[in-house]
C-alpha atoms as a PDB file:
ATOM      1  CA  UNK A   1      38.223   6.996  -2.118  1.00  0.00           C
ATOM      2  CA  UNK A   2      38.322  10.886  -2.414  1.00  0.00           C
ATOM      3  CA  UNK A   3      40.940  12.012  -5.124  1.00  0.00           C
ATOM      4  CA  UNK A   4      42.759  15.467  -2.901  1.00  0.00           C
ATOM      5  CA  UNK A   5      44.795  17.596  -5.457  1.00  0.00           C
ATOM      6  CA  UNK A   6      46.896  19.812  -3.343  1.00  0.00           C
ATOM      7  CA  UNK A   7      49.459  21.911  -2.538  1.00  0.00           C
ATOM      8  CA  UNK A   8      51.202  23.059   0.604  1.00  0.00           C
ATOM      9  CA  UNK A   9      49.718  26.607   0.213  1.00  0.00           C
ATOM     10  CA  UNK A  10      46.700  28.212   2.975  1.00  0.00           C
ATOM     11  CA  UNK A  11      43.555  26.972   0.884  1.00  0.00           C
ATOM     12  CA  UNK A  12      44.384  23.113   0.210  1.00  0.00           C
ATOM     13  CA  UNK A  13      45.840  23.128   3.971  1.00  0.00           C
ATOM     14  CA  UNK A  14      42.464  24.131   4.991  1.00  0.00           C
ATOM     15  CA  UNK A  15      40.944  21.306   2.989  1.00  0.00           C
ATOM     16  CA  UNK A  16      43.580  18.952   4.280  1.00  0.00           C
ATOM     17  CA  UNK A  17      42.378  19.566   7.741  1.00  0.00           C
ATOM     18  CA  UNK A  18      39.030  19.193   7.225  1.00  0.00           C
ATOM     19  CA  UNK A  19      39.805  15.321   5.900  1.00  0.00           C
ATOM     20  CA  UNK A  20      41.411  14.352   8.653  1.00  0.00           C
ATOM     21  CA  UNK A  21      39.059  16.021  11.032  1.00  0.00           C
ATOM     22  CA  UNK A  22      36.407  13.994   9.071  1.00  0.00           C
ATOM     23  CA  UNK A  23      38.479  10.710   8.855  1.00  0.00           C
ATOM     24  CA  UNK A  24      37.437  10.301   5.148  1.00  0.00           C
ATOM     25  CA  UNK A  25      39.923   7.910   3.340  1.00  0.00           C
ATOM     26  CA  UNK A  26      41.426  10.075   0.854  1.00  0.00           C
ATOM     27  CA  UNK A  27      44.335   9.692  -1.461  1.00  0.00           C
ATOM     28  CA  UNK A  28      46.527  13.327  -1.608  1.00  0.00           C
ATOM     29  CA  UNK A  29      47.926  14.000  -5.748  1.00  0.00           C
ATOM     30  CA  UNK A  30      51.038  16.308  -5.666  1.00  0.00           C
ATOM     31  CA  UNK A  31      50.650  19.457  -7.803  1.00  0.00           C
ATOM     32  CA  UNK A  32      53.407  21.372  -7.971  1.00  0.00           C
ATOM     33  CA  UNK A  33      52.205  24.901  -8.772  1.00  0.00           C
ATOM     34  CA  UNK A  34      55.989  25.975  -9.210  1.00  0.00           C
ATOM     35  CA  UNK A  35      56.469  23.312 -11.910  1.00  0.00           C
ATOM     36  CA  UNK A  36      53.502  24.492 -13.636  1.00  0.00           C
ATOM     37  CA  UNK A  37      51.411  20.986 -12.544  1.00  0.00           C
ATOM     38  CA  UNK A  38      48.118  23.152 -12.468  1.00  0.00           C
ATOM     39  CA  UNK A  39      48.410  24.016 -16.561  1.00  0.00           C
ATOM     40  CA  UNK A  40      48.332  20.426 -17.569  1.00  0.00           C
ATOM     41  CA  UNK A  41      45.112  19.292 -19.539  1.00  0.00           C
ATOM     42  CA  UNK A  42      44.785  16.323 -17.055  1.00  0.00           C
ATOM     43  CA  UNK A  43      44.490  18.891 -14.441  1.00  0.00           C
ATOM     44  CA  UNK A  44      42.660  21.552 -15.893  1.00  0.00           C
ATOM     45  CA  UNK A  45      40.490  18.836 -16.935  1.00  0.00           C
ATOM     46  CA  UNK A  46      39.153  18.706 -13.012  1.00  0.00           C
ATOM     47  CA  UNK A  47      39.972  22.831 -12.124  1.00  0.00           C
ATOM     48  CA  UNK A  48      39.392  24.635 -15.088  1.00  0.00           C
ATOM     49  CA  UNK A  49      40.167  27.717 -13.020  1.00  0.00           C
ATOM     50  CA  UNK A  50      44.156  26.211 -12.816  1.00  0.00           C
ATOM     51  CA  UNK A  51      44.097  26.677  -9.130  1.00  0.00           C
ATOM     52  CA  UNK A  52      45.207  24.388  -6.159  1.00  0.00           C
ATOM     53  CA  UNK A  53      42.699  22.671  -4.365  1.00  0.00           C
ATOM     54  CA  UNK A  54      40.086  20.365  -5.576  1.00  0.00           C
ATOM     55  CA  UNK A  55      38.433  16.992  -5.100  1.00  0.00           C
ATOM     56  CA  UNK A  56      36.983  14.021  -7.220  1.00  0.00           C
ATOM     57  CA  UNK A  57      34.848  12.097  -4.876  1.00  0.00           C
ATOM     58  CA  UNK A  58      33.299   9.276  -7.624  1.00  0.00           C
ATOM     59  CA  UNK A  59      31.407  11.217  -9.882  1.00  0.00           C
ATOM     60  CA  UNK A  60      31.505  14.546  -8.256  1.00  0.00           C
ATOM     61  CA  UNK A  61      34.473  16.491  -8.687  1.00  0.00           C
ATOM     62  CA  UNK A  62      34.756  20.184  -6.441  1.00  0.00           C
ATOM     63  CA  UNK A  63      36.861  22.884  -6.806  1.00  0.00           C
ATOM     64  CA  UNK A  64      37.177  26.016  -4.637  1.00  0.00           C
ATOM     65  CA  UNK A  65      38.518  25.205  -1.134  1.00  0.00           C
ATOM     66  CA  UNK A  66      35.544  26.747   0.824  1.00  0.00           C
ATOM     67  CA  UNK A  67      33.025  24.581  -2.108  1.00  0.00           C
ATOM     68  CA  UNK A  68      34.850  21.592  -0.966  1.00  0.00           C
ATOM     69  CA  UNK A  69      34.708  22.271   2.986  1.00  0.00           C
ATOM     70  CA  UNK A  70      30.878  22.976   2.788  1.00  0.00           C
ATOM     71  CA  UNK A  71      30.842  19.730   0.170  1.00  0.00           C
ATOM     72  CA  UNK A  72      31.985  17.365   2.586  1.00  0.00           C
ATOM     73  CA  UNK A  73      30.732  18.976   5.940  1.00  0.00           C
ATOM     74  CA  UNK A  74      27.275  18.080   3.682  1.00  0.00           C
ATOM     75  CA  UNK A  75      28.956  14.971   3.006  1.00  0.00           C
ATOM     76  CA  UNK A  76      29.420  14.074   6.307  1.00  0.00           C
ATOM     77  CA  UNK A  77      26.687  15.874   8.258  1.00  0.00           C
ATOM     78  CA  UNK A  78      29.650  17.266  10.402  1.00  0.00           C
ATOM     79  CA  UNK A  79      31.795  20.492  11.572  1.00  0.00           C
ATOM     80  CA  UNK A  80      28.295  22.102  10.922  1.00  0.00           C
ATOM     81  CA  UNK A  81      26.211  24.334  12.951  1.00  0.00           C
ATOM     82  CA  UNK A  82      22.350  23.798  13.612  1.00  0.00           C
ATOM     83  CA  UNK A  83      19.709  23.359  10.836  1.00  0.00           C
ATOM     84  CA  UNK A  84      18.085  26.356  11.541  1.00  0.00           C
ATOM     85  CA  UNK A  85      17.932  29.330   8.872  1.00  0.00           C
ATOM     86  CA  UNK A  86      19.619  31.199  11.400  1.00  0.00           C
ATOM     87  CA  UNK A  87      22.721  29.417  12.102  1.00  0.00           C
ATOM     88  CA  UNK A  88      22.240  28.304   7.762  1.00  0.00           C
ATOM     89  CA  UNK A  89      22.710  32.146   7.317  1.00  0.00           C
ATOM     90  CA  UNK A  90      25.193  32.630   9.713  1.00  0.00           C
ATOM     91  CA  UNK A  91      27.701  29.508   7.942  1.00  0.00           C
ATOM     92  CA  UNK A  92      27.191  30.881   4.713  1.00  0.00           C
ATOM     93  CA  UNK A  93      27.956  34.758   5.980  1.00  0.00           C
ATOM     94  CA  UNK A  94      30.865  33.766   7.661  1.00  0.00           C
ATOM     95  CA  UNK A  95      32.455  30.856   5.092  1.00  0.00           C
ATOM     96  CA  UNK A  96      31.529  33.385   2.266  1.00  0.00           C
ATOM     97  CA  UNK A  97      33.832  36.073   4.013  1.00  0.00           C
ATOM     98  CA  UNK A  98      36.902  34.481   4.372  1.00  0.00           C
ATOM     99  CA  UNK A  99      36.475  32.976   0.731  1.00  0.00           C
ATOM    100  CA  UNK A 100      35.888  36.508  -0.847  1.00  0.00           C
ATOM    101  CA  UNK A 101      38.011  38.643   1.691  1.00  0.00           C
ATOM    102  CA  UNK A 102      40.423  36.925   4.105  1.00  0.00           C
ATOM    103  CA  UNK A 103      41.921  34.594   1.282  1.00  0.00           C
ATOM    104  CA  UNK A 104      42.321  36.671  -1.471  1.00  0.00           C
ATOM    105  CA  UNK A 105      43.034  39.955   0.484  1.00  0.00           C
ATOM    106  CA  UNK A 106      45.640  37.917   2.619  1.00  0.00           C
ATOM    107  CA  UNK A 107      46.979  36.129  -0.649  1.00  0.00           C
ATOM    108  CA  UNK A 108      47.379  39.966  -2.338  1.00  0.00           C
ATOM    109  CA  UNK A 109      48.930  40.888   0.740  1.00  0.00           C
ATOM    110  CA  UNK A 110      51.696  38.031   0.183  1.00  0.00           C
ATOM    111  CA  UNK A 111      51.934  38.552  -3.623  1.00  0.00           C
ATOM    112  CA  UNK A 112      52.986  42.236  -3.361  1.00  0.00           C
ATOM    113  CA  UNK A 113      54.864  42.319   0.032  1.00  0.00           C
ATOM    114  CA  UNK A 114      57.060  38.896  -0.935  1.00  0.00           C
ATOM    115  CA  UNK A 115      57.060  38.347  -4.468  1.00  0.00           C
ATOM    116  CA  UNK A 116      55.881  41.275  -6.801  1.00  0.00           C
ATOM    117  CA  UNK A 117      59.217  42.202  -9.183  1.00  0.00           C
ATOM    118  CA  UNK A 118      58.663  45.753  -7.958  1.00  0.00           C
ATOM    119  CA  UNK A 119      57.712  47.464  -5.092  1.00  0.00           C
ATOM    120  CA  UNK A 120      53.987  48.924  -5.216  1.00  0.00           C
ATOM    121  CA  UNK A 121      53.561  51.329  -2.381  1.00  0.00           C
ATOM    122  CA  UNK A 122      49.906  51.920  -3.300  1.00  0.00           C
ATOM    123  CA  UNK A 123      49.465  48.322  -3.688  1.00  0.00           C
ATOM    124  CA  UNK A 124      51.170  47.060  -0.533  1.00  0.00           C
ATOM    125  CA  UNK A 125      49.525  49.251   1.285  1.00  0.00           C
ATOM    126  CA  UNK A 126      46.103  48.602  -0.132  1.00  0.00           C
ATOM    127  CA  UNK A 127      46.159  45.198   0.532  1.00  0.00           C
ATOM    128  CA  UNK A 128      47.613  45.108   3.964  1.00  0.00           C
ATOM    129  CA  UNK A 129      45.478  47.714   4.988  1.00  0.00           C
ATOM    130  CA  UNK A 130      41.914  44.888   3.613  1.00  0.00           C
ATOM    131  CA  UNK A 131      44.048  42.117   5.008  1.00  0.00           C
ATOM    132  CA  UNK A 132      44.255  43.798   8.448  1.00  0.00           C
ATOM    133  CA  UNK A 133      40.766  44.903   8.174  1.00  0.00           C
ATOM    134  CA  UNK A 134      39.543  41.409   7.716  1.00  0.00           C
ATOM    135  CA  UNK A 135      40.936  39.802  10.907  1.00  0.00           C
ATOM    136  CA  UNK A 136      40.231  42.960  12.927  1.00  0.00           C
ATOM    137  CA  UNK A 137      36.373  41.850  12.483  1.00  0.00           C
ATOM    138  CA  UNK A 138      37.209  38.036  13.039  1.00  0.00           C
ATOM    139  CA  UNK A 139      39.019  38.982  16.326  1.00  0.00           C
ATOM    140  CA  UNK A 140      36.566  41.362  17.666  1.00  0.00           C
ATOM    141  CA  UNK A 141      33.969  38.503  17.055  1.00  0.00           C
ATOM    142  CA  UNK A 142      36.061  36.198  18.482  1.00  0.00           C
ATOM    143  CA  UNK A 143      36.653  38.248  21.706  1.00  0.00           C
ATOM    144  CA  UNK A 144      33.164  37.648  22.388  1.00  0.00           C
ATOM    145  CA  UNK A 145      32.453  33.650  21.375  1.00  0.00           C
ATOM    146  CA  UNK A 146      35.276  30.676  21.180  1.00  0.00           C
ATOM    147  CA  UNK A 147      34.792  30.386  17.212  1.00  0.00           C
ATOM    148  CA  UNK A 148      33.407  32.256  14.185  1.00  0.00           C
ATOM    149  CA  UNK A 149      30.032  30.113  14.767  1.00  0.00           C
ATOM    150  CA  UNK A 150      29.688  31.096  18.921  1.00  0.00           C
ATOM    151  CA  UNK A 151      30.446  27.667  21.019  1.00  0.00           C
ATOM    152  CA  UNK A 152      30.642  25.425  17.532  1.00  0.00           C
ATOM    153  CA  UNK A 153      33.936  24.249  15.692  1.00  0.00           C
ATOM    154  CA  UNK A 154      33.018  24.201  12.240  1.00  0.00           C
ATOM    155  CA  UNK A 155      34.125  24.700   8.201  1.00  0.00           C
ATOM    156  CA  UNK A 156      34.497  28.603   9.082  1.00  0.00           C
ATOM    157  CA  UNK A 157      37.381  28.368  11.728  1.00  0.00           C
ATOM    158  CA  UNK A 158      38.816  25.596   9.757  1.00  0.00           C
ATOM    159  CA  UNK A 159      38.768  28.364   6.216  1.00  0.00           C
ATOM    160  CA  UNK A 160      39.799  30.759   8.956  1.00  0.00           C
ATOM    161  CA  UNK A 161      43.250  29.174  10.060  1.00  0.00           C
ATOM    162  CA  UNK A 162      44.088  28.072   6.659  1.00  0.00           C
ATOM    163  CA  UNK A 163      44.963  31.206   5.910  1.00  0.00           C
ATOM    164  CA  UNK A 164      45.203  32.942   9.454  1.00  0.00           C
ATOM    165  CA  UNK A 165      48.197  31.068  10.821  1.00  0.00           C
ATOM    166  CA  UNK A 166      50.737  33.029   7.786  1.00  0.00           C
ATOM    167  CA  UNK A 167      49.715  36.213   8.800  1.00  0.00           C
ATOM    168  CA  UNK A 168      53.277  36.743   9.724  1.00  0.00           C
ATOM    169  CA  UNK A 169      53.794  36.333   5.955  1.00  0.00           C
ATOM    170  CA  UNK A 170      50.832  38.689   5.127  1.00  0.00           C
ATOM    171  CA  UNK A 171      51.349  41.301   7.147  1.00  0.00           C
ATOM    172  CA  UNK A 172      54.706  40.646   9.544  1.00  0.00           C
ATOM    173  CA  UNK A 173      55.273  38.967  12.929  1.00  0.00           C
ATOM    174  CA  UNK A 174      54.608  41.552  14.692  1.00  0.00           C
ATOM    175  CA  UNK A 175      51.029  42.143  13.819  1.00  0.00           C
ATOM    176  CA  UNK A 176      50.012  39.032  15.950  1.00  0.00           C
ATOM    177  CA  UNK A 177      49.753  41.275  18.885  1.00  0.00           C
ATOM    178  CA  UNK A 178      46.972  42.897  16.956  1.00  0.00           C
ATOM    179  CA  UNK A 179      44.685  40.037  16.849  1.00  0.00           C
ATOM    180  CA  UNK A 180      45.572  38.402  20.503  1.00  0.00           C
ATOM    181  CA  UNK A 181      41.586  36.457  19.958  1.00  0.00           C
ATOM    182  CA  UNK A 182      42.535  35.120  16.402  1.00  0.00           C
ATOM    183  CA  UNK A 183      45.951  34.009  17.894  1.00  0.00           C
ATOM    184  CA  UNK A 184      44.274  32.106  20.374  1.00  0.00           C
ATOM    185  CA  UNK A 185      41.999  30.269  17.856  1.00  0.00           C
ATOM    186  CA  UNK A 186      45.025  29.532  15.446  1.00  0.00           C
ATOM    187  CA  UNK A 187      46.856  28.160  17.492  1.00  0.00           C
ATOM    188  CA  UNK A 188      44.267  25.750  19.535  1.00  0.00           C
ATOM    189  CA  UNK A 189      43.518  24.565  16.106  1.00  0.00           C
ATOM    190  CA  UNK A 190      47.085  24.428  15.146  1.00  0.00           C
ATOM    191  CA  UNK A 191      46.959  21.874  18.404  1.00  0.00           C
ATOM    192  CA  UNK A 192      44.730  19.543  16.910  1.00  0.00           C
ATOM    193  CA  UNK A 193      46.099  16.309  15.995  1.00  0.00           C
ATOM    194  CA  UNK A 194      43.920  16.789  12.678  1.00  0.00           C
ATOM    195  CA  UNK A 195      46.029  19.748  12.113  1.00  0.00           C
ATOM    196  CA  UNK A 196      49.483  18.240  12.880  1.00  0.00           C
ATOM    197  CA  UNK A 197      48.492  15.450  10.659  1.00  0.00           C
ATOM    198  CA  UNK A 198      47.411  17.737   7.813  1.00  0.00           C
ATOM    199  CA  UNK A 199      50.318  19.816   7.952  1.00  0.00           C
ATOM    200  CA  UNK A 200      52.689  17.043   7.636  1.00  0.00           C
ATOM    201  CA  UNK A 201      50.895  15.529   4.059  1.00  0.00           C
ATOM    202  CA  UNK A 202      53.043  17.655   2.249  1.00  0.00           C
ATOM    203  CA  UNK A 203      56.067  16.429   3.552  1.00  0.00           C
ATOM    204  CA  UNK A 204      55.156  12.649   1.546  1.00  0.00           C
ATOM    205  CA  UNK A 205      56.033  14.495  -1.727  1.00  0.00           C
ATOM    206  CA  UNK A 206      58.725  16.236  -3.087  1.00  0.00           C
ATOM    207  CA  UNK A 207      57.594  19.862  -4.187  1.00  0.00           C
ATOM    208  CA  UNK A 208      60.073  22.487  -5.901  1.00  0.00           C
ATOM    209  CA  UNK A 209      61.401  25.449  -3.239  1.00  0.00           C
ATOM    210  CA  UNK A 210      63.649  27.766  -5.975  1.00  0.00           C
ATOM    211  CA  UNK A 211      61.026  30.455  -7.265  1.00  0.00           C
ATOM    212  CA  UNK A 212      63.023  30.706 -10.477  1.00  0.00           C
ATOM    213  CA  UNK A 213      61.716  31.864 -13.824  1.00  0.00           C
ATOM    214  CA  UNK A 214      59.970  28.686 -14.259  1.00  0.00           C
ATOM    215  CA  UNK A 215      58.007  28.964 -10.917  1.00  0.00           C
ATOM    216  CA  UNK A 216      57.500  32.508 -11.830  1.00  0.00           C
ATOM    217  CA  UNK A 217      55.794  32.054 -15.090  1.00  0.00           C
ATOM    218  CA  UNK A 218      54.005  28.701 -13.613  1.00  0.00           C
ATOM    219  CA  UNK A 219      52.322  31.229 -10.929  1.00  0.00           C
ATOM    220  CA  UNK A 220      52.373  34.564 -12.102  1.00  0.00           C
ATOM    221  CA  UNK A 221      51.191  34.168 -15.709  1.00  0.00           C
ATOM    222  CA  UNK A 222      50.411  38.069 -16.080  1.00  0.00           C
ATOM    223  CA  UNK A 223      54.404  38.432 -15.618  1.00  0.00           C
ATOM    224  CA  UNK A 224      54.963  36.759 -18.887  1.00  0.00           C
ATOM    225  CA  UNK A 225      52.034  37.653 -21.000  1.00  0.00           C
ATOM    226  CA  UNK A 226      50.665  41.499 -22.131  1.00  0.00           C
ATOM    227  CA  UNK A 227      46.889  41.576 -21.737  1.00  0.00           C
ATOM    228  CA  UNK A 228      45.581  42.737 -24.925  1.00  0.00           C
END
């Protein structure tokens, strides 16, 4: 049975769909990033990067949210579009731009608009302005086709809403009327009964809410410690 660390943030939600889309018996391990979970040796012994998701599937252990999606849509032959080199080039395009734009622009976004101790004009702007960027392109694509991949529900859309369905968090409510295609994808996903059942794995656990100083030095390490 596949080990799922997690959390309730976008990129272990993602993951969390994708394993009940996929029906794989998994068993879901708590770490609770505000209590610092992530720093423990038994944990960094699986993510050395200290980060929230990853897998142990027997003898292969995966972290990196979009590793693991591609891992088990390999794993399972499924939510994959057509061996061809074409549609190959197009997956790895597409999964490859939300995992080195949309997620960490969109997490940036969060960071300095919800929780930085000061206000960053430069920075809030900077990052809202890539965040908004970002899901401009995935909407205009999606104006055109039903998903990232044309006509196929794969691992993209599934990277896609993990993140896209807070963009009221990222950027505000009101820039859903910006992306009217996205909003249509997030929220048929949203629909699924894969979704509804991923969303609710975090409610089985207790995780801490208060973002004291404990949760701040758990997630924000550069708050507590000067880089030389």
């Amino acid at each position: 049975m596949i080990k799922f660390y997690y959390s309730g943030a976008p990129n272990p939600m993602k993951v969390a769909l994708m394993l009940e889309e996929t029906g794989l018996p998994y068993e879901a391990v708590p770490v609770d990033t505000r209590k610092g979970d992530q720093h423990k040796p038994e944990y960094l012994a699986i993510n050395p990067n200290a980060k929230v998701p990853a897998i142990v599937d027997g003898d292969a252990t995966v972290f990196d949210s979009n590793a693991i999606l591609l891992y088990l849509a390999e794993k399972t032959g499924k939510f994959l579009p057509a061996d061809t080199p074409k549609a190959r080039g197009e997956l790895l395009s597409w999964l490859m731009f939300v995992a080195s734009g949309v997620g960490p622009f969109s997490g940036q976004s969060v960071h300095f608009r919800n929780y930085a101790p000061e206000k960053n004009e430069y920075a809030i702007n900077r990052y809202m302005y890539e965040t908004q960027r970002h899901y401009a392109i995935l909407d205009a694509r999606l104006a055109k086709q039903k998903y990232v991949l044309r006509d196929i529900y794969t691992i993209v859309d599934m990277g896609v809403w993990g993140w896209a369905r807070l963009i009221p968090n990222a950027l505000g409510a009101e820039y859903w009327a910006k992306f009217p295609n996205l909003k249509r994808l997030v929220d048929e996903i949203s629909a699924r009964p894969a979704a509804v059942r991923a969303l609710a794995i975090k409610d089985k656990h207790k995780f801490k809410t208060e973002f004291d100083d404990e949760a701040k030095k758990a997630m924000f390490g550069h708050m507590s410690v000067k880089v030389a």
